[in-house]
PDB file of N, CA and C in Angstrom:
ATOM      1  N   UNK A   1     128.624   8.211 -11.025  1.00  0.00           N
ATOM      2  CA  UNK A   1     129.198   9.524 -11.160  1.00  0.00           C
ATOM      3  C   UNK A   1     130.278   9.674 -10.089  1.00  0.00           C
ATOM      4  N   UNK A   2     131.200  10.339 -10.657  1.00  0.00           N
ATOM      5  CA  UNK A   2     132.564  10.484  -9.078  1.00  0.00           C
ATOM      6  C   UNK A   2     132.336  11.703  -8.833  1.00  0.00           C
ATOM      7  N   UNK A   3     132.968  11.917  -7.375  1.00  0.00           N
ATOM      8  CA  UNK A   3     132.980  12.533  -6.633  1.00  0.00           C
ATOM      9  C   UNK A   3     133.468  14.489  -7.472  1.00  0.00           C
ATOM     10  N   UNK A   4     134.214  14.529  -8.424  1.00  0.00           N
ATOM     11  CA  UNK A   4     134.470  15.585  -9.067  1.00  0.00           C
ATOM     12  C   UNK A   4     133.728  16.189  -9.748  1.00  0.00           C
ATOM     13  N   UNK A   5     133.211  15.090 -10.649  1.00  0.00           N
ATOM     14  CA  UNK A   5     131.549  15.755 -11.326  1.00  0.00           C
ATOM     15  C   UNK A   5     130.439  15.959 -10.488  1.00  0.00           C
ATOM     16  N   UNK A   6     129.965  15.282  -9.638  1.00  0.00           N
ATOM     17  CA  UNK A   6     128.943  16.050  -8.518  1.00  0.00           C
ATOM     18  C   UNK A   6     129.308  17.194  -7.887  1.00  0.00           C
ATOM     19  N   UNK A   7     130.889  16.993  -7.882  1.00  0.00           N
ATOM     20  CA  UNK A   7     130.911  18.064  -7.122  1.00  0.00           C
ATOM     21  C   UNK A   7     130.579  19.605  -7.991  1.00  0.00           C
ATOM     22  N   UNK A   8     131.412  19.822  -9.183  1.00  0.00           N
ATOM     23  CA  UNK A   8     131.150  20.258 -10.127  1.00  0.00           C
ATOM     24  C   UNK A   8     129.570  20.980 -10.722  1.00  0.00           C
ATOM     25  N   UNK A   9     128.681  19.970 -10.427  1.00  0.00           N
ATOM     26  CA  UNK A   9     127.283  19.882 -10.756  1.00  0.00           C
ATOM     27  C   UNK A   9     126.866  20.612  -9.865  1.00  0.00           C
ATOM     28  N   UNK A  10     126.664  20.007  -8.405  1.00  0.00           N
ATOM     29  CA  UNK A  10     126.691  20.881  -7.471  1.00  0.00           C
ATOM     30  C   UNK A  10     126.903  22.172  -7.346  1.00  0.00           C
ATOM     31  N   UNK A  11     128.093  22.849  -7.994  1.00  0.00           N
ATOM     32  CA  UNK A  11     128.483  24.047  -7.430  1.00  0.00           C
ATOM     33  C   UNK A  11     127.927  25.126  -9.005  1.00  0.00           C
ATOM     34  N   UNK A  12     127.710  23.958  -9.700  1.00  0.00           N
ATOM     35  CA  UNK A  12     126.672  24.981 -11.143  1.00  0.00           C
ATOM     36  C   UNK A  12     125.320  25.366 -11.375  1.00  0.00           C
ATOM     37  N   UNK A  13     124.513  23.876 -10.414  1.00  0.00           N
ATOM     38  CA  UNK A  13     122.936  24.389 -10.203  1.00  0.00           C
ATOM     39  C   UNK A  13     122.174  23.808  -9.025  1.00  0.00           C
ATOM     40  N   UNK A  14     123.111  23.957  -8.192  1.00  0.00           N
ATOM     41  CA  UNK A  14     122.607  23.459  -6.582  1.00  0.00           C
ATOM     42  C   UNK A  14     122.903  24.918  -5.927  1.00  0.00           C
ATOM     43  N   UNK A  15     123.128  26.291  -6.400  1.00  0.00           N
ATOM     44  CA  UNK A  15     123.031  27.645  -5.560  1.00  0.00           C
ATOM     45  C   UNK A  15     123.764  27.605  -4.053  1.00  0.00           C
ATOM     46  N   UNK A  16     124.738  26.915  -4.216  1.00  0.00           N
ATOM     47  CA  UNK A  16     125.538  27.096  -2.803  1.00  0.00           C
ATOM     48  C   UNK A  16     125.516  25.841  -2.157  1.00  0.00           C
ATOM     49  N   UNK A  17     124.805  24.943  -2.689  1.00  0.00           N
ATOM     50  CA  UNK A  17     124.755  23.425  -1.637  1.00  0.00           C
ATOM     51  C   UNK A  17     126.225  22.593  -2.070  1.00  0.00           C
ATOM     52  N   UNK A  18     126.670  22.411  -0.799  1.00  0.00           N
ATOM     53  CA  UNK A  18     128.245  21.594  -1.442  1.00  0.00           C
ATOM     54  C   UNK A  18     127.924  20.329  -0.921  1.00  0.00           C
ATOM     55  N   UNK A  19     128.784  19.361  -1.382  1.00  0.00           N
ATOM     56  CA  UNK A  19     128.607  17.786  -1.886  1.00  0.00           C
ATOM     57  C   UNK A  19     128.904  17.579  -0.157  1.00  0.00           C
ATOM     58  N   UNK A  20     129.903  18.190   0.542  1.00  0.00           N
ATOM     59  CA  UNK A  20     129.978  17.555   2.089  1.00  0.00           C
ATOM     60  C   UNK A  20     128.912  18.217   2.732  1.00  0.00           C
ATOM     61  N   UNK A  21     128.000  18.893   2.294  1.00  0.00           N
ATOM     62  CA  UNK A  21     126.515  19.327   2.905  1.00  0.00           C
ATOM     63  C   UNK A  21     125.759  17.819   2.786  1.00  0.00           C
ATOM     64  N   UNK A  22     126.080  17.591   1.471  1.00  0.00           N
ATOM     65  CA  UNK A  22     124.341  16.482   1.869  1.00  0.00           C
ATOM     66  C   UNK A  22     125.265  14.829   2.668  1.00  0.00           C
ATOM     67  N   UNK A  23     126.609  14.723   2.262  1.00  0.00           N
ATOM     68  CA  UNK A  23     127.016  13.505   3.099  1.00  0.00           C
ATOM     69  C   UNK A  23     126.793  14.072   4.748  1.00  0.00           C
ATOM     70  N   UNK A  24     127.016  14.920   4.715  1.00  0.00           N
ATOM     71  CA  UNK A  24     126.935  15.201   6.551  1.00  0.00           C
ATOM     72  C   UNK A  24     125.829  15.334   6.685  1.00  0.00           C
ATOM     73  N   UNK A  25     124.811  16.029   5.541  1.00  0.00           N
ATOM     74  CA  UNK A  25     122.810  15.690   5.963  1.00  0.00           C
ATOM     75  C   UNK A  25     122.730  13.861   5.807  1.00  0.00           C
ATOM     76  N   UNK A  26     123.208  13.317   5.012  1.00  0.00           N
ATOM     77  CA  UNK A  26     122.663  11.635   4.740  1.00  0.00           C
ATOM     78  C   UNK A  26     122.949  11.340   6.025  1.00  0.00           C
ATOM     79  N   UNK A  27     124.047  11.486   6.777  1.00  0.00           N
ATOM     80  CA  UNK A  27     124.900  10.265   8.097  1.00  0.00           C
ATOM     81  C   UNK A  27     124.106  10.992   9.058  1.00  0.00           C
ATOM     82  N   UNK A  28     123.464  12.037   9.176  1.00  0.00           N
ATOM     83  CA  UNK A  28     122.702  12.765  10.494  1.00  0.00           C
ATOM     84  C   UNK A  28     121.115  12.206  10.455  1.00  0.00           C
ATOM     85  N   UNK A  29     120.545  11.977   8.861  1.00  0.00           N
ATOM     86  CA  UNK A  29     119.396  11.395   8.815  1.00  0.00           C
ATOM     87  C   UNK A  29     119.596   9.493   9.188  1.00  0.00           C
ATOM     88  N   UNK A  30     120.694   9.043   8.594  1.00  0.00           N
ATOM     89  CA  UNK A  30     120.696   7.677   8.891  1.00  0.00           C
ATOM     90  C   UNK A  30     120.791   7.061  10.489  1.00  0.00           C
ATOM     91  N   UNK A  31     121.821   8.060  11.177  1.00  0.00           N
ATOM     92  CA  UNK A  31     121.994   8.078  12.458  1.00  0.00           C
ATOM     93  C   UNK A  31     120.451   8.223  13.772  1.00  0.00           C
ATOM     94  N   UNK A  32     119.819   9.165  12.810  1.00  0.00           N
ATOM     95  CA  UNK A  32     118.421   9.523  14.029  1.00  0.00           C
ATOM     96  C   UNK A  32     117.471   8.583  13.354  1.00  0.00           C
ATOM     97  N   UNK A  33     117.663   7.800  12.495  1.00  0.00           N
ATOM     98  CA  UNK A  33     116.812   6.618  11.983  1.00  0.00           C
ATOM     99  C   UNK A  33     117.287   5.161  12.900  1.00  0.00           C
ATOM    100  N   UNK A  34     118.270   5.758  13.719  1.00  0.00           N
ATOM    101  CA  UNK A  34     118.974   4.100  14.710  1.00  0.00           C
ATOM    102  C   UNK A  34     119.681   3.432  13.286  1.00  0.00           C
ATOM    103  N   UNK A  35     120.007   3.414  12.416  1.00  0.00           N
ATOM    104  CA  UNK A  35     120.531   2.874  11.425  1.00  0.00           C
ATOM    105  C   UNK A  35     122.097   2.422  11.711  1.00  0.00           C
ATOM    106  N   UNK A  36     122.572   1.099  12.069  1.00  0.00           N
ATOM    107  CA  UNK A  36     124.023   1.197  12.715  1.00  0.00           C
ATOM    108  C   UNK A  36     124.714   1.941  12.160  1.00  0.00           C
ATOM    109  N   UNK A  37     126.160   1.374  12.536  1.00  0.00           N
ATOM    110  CA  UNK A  37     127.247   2.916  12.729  1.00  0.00           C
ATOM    111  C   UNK A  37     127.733   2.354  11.249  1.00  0.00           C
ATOM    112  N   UNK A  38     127.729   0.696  10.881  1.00  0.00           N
ATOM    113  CA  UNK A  38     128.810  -0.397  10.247  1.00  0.00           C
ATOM    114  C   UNK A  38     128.088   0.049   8.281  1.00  0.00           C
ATOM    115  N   UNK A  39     127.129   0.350   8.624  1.00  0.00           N
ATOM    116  CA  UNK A  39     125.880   0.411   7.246  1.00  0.00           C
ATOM    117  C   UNK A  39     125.964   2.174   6.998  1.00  0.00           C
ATOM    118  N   UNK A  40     126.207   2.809   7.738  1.00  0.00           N
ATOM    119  CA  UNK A  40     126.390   4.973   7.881  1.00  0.00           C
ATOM    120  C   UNK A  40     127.485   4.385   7.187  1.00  0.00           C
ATOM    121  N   UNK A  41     129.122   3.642   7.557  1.00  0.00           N
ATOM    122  CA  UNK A  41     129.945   4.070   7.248  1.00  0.00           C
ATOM    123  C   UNK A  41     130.222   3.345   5.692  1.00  0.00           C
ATOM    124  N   UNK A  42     129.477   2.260   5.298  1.00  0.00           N
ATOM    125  CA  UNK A  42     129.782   2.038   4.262  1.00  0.00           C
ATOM    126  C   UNK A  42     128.868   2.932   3.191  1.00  0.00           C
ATOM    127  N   UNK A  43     128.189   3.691   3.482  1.00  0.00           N
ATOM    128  CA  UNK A  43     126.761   4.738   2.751  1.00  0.00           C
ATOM    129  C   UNK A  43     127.740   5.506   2.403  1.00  0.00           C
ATOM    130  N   UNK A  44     128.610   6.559   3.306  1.00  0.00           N
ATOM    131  CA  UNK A  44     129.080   7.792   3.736  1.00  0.00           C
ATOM    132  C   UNK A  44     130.622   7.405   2.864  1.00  0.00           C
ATOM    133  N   UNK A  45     131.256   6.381   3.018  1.00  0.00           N
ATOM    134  CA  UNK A  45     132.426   5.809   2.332  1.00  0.00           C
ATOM    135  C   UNK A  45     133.586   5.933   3.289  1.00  0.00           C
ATOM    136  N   UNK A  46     133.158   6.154   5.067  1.00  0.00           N
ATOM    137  CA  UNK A  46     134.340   6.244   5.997  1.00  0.00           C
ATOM    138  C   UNK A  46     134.624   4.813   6.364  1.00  0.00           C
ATOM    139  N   UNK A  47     135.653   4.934   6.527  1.00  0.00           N
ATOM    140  CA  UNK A  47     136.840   4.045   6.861  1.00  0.00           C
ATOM    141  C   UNK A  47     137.149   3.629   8.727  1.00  0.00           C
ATOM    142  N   UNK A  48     136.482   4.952   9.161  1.00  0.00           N
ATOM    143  CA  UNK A  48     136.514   4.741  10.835  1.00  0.00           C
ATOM    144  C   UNK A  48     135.243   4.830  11.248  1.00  0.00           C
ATOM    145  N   UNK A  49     134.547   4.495  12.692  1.00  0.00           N
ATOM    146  CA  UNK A  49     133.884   4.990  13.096  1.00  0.00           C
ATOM    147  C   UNK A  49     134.032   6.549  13.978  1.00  0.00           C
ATOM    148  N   UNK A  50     135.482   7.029  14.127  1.00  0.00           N
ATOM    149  CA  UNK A  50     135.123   8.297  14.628  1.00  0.00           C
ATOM    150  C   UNK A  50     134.989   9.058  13.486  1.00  0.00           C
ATOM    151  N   UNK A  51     135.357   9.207  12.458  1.00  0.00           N
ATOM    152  CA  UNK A  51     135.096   9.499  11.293  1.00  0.00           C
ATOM    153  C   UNK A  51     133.584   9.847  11.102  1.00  0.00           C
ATOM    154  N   UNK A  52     132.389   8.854  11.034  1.00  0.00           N
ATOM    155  CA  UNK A  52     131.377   8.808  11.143  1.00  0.00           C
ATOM    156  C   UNK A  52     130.554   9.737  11.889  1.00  0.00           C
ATOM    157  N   UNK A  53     131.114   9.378  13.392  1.00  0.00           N
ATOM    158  CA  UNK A  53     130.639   9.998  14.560  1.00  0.00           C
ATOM    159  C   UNK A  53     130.852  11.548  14.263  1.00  0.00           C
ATOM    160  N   UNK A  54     131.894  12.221  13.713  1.00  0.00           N
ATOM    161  CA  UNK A  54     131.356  13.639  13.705  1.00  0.00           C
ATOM    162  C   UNK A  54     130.548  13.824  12.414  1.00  0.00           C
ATOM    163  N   UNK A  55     130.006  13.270  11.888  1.00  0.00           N
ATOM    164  CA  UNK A  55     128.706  13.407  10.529  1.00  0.00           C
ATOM    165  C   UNK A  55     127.657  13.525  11.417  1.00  0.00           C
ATOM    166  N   UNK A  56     127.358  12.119  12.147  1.00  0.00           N
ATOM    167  CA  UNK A  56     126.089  11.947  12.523  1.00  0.00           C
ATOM    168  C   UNK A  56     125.778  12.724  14.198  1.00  0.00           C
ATOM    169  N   UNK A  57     125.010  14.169  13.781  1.00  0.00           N
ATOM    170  CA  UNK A  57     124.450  14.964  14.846  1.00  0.00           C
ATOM    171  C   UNK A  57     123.247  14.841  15.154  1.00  0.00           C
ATOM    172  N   UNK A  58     122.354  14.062  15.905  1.00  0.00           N
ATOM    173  CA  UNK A  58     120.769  13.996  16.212  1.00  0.00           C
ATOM    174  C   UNK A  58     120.250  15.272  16.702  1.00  0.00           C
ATOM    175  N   UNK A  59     118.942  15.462  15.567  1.00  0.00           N
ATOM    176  CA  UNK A  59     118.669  16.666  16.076  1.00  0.00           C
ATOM    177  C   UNK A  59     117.800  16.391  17.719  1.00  0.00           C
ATOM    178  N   UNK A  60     116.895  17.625  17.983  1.00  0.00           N
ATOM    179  CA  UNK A  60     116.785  17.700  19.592  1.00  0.00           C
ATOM    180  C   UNK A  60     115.850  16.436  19.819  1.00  0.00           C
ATOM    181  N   UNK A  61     114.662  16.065  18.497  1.00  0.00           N
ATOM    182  CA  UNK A  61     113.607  15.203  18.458  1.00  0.00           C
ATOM    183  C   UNK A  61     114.094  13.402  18.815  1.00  0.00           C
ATOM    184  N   UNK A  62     115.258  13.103  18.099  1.00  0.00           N
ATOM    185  CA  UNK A  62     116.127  12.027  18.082  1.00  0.00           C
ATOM    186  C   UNK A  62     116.799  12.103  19.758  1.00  0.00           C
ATOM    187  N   UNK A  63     117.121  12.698  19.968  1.00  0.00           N
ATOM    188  CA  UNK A  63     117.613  13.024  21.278  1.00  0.00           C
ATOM    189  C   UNK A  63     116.225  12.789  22.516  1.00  0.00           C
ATOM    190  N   UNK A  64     115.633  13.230  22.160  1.00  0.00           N
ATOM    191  CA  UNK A  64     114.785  12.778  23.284  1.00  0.00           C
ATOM    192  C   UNK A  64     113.882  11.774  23.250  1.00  0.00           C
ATOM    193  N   UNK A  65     113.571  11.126  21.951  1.00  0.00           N
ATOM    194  CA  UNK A  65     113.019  10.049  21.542  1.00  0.00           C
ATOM    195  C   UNK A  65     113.585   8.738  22.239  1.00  0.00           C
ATOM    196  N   UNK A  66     115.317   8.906  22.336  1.00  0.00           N
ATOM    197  CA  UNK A  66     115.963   8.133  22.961  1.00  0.00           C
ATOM    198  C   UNK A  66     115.854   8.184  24.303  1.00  0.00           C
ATOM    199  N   UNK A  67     115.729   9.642  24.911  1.00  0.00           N
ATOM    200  CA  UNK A  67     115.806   9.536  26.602  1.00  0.00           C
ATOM    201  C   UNK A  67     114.158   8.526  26.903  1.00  0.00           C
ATOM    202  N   UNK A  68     113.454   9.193  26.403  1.00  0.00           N
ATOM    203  CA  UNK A  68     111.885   8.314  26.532  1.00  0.00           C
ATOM    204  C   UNK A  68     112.007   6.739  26.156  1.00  0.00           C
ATOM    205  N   UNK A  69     112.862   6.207  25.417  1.00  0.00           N
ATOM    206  CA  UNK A  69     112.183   5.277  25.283  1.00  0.00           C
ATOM    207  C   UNK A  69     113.834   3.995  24.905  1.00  0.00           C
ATOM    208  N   UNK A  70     114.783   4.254  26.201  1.00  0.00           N
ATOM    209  CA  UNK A  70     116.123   4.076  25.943  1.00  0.00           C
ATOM    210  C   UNK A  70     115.926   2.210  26.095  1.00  0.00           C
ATOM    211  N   UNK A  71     117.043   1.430  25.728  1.00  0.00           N
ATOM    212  CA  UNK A  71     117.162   0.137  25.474  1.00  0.00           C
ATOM    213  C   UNK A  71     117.125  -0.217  27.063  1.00  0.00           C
ATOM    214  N   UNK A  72     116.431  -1.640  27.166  1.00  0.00           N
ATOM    215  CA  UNK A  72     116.288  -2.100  28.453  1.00  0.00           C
ATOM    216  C   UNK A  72     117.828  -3.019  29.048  1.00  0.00           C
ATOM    217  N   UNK A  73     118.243  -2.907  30.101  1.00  0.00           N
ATOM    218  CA  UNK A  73     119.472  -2.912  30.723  1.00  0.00           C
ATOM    219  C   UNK A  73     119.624  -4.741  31.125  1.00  0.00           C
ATOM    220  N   UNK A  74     120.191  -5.231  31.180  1.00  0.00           N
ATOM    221  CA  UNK A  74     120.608  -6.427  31.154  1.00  0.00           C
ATOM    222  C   UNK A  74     121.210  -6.881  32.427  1.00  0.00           C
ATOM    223  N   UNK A  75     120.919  -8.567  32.941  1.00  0.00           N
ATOM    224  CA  UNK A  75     121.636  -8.578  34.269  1.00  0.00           C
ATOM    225  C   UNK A  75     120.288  -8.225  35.192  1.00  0.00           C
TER     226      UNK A  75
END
């Protein structure tokens, strides 16, 4: 399906949910899953990683999951 007919669909029996609602919900769930940036951007269909980077917002749980339990340092 392209991007015109979902969108379409969307705006006839989804009650207000728009099509850049759930890509910016998919890249925020893939992101707090640790899911790389290279696999978000081919999901999402961006072309950059800053592109990406403003999709994917971790909520507060993802955020501190990381301070607790951050990658071990090298050297």
């Amino acid at each position: 399906m392209g991007y015109d007919r979902a969108r379409i669909l969307l705006a006839h029996y989804a009650d207000g949910l728009r099509l850049h609602q759930l890509r910016h919900g998919s890249g925020t769930h893939l992101g707090e899953a640790n899911t790389s940036a290279n696999i978000i951007m081919a999901k999402t269909g961006h072309k950059s990683l800053r592109s990406v980077q403003r999709y994917v917002k971790p909520g507060l749980a993802a955020v501190l999951g990381g301070l607790v339990s951050s990658p071990r340092r090298r050297g």
